[in-house]
N, C-alpha and C. Protein backbone atom coordinates (compact mmCIF):
# COMPACT_ATOMS: atom_id res chain seq x y z
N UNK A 1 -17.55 -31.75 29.66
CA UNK A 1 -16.92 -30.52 29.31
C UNK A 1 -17.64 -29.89 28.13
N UNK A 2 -18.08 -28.55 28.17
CA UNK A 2 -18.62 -27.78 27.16
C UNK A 2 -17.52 -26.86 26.33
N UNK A 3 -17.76 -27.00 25.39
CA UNK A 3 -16.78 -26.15 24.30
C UNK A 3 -17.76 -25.12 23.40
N UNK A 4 -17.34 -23.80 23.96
CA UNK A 4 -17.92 -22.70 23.09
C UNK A 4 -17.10 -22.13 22.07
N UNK A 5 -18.06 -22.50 21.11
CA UNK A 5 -17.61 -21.71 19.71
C UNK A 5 -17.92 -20.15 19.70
N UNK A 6 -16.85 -19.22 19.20
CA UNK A 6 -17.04 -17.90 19.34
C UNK A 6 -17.00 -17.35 17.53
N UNK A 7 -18.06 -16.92 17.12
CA UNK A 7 -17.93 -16.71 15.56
C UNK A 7 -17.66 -14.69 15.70
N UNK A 8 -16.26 -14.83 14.92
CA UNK A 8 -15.51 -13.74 15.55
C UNK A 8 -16.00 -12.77 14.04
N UNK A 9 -16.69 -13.17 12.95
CA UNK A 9 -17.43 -12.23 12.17
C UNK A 9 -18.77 -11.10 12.45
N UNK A 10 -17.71 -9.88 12.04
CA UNK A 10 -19.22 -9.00 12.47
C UNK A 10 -20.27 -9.49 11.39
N UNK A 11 -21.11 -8.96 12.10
CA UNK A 11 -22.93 -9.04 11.71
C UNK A 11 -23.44 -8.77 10.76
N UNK A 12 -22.85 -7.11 10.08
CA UNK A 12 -23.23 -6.73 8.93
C UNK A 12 -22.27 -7.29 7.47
N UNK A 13 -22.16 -7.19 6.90
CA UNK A 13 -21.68 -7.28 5.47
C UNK A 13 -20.83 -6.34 5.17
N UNK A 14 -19.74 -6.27 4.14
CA UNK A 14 -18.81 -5.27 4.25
C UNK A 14 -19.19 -4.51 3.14
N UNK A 15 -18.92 -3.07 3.61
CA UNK A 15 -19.56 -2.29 3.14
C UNK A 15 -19.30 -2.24 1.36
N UNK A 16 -19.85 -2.10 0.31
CA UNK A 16 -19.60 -2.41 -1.34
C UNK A 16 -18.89 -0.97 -1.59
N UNK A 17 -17.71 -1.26 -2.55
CA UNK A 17 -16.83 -0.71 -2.50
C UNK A 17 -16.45 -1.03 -4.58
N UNK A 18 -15.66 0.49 -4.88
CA UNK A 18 -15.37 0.51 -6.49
C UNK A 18 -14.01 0.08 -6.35
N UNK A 19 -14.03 -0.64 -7.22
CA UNK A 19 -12.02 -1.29 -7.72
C UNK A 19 -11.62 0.20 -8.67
N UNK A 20 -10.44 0.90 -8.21
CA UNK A 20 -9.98 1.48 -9.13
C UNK A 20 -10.01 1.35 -10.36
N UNK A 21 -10.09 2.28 -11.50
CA UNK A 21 -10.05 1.75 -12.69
C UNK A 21 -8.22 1.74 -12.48
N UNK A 22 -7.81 0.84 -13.46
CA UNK A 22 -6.65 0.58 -13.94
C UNK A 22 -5.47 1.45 -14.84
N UNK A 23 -5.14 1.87 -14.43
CA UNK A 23 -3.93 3.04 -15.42
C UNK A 23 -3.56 2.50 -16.61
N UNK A 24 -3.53 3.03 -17.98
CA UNK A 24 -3.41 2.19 -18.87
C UNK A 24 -1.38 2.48 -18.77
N UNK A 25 -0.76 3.14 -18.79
CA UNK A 25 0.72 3.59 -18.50
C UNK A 25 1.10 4.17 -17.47
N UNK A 26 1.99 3.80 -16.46
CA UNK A 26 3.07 4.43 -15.66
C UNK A 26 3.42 5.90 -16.00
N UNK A 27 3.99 5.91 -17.81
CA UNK A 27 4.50 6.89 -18.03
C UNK A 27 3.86 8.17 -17.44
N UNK A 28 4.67 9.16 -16.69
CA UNK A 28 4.48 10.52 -16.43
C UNK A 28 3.54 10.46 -15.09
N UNK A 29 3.14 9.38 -14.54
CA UNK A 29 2.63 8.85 -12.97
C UNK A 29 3.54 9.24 -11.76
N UNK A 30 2.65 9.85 -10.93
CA UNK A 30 3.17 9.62 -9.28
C UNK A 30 2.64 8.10 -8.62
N UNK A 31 3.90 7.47 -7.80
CA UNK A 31 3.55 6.34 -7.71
C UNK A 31 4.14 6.47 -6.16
N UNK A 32 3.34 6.11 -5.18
CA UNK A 32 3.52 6.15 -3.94
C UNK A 32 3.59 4.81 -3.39
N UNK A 33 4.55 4.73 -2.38
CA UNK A 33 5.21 3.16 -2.12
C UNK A 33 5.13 3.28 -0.32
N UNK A 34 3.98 2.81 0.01
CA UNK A 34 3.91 2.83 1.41
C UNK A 34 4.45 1.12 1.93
N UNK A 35 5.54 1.69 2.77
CA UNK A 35 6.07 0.49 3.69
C UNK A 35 5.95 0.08 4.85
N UNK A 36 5.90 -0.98 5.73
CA UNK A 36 5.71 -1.37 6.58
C UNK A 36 6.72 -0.78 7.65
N UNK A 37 7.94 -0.80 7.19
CA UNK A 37 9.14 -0.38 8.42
C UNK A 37 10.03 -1.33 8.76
N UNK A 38 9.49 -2.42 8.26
CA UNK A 38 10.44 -3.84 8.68
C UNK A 38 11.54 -3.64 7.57
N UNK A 39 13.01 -4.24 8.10
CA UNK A 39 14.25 -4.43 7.08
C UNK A 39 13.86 -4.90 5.64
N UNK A 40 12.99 -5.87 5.70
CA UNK A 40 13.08 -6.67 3.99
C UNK A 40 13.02 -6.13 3.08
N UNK A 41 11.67 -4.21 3.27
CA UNK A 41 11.21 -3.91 2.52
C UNK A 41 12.23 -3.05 1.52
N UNK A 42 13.51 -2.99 2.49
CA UNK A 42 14.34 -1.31 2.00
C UNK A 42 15.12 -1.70 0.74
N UNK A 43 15.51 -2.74 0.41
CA UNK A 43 16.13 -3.52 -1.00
C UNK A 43 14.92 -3.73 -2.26
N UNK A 44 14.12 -4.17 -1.73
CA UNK A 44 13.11 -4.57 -2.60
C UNK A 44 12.38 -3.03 -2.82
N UNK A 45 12.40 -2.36 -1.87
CA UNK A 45 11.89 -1.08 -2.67
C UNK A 45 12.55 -0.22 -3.34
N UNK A 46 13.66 -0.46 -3.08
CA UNK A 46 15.12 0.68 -3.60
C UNK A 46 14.87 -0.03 -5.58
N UNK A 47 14.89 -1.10 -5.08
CA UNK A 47 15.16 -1.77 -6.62
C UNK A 47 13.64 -1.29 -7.65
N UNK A 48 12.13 -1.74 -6.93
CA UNK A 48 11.56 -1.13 -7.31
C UNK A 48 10.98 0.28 -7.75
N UNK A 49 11.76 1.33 -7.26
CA UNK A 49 11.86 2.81 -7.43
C UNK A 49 12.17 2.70 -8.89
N UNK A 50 13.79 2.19 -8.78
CA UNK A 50 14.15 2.14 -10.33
C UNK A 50 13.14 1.55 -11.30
N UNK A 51 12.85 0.52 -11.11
CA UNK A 51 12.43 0.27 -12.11
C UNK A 51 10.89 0.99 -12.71
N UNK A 52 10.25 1.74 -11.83
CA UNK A 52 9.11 2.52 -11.96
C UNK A 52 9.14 3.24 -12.81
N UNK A 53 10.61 4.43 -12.50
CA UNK A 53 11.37 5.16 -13.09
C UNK A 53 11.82 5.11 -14.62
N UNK A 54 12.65 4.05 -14.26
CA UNK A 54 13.30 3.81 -15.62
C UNK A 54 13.01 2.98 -16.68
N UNK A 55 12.10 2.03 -15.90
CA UNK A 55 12.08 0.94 -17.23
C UNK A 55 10.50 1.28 -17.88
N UNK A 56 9.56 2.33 -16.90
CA UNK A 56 8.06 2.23 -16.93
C UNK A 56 8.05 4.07 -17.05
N UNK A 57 8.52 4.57 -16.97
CA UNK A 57 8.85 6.39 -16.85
C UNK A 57 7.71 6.90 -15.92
N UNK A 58 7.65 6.87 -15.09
CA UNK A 58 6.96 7.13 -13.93
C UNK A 58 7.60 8.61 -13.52
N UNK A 59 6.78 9.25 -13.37
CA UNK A 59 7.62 10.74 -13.17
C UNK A 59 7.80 10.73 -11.50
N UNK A 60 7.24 10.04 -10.66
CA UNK A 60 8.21 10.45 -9.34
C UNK A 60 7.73 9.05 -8.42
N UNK A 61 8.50 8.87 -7.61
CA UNK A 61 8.16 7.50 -6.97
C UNK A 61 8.55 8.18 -5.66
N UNK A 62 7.15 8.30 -4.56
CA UNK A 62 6.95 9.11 -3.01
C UNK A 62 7.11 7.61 -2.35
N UNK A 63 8.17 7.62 -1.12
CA UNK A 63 8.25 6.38 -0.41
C UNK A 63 7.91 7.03 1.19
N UNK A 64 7.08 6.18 1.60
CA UNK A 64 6.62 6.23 3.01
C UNK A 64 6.54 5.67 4.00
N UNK A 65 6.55 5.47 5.09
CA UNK A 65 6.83 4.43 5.86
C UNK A 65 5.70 4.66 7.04
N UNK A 66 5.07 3.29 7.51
CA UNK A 66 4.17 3.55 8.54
C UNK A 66 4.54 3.52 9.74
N UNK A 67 4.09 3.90 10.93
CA UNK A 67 4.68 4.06 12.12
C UNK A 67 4.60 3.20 12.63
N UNK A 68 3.35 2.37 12.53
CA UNK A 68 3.38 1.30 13.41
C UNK A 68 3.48 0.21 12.17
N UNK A 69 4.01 -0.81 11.98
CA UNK A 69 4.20 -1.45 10.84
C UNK A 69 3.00 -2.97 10.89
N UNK A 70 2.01 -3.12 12.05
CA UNK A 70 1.09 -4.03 12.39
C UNK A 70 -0.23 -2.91 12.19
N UNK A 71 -0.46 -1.66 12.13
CA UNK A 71 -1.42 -1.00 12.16
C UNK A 71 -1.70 -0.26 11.01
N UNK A 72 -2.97 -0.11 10.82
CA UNK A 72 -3.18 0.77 9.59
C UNK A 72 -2.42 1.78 8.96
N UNK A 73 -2.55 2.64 7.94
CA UNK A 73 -1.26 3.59 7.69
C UNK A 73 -2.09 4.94 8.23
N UNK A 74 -1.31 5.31 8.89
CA UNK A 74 -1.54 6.89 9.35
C UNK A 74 -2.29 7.84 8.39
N UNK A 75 -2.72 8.62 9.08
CA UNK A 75 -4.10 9.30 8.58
C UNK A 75 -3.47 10.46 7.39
N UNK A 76 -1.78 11.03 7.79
CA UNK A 76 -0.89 11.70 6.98
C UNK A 76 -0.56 11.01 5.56
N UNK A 77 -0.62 10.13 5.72
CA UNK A 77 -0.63 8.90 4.54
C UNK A 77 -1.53 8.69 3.76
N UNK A 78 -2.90 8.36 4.44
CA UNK A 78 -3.54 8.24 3.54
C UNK A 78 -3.93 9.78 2.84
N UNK A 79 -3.69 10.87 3.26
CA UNK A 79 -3.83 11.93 2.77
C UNK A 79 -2.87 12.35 1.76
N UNK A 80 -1.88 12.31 1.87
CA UNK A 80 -1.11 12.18 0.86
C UNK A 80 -1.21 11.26 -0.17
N UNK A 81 -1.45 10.24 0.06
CA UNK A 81 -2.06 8.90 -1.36
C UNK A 81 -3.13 9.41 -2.22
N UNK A 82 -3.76 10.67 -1.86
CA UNK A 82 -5.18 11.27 -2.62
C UNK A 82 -4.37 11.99 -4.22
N UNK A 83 -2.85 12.16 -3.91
CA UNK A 83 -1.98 12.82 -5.09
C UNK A 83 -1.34 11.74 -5.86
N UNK A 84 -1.26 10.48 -5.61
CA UNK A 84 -0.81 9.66 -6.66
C UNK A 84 -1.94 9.13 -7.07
N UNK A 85 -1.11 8.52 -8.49
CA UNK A 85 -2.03 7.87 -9.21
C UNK A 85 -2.08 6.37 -9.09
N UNK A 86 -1.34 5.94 -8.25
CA UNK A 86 -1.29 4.14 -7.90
C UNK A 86 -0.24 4.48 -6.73
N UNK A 87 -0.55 3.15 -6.19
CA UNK A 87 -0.19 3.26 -4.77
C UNK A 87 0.68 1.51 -4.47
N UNK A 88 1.74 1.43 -4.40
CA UNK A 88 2.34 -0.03 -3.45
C UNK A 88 2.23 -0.10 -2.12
N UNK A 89 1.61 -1.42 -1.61
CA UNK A 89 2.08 -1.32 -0.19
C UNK A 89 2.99 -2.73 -0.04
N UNK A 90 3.59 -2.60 0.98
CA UNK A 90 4.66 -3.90 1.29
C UNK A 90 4.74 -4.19 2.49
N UNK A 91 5.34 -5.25 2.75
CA UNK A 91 5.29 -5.69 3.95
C UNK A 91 6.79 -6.48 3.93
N UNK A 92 7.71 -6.24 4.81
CA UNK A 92 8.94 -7.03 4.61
C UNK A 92 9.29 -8.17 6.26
N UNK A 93 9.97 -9.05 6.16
CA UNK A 93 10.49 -9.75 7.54
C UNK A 93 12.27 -10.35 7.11
């Protein structure tokens, strides 16, 4: 019996890419909270709104939800993410 190994990595290298610089304060920030769609996320984000808000003064916290919650975020999404200044994503089960 022959057993083929299948090496499921593409070929090239991934493409080099900049890390955001880092926000030094929340305060007076748009902070956009893209979600998956699954139940877990809607508590854990409700709670995190507040605290963006209130404990960090974040001037507005945009919540979004993806359509397909296994697939990338929609192209409306990422267009809209070009107006905040930090971005959450989540994933709930």
């Amino acid at each position: 019996m022959t057993i083929e190994v299948l090496d499921p990595t593409h070929g090239e290298g991934a493409a080099p890419f900049a890390v955001a610089p880092r926000l030094e304060s929340l305060a007076g920030a748009t902070i956009g909270i893209v979600s998956n769609g699954k139940q877990g996320t809607r508590r854990f984000f409700d709670a995190l709104s507040s605290e963006l808000i209130e404990r960090h003064g974040a001037a507005d916290v945009v919540r979004l939800t993806k359509t397909n919650y296994s697939a990338p975020a929609d192209a409306d999404i990422l267009d809209r993410a070009k107006e905040w200044h930090a971005l959450v994503a989540g994933v709930g089960d």
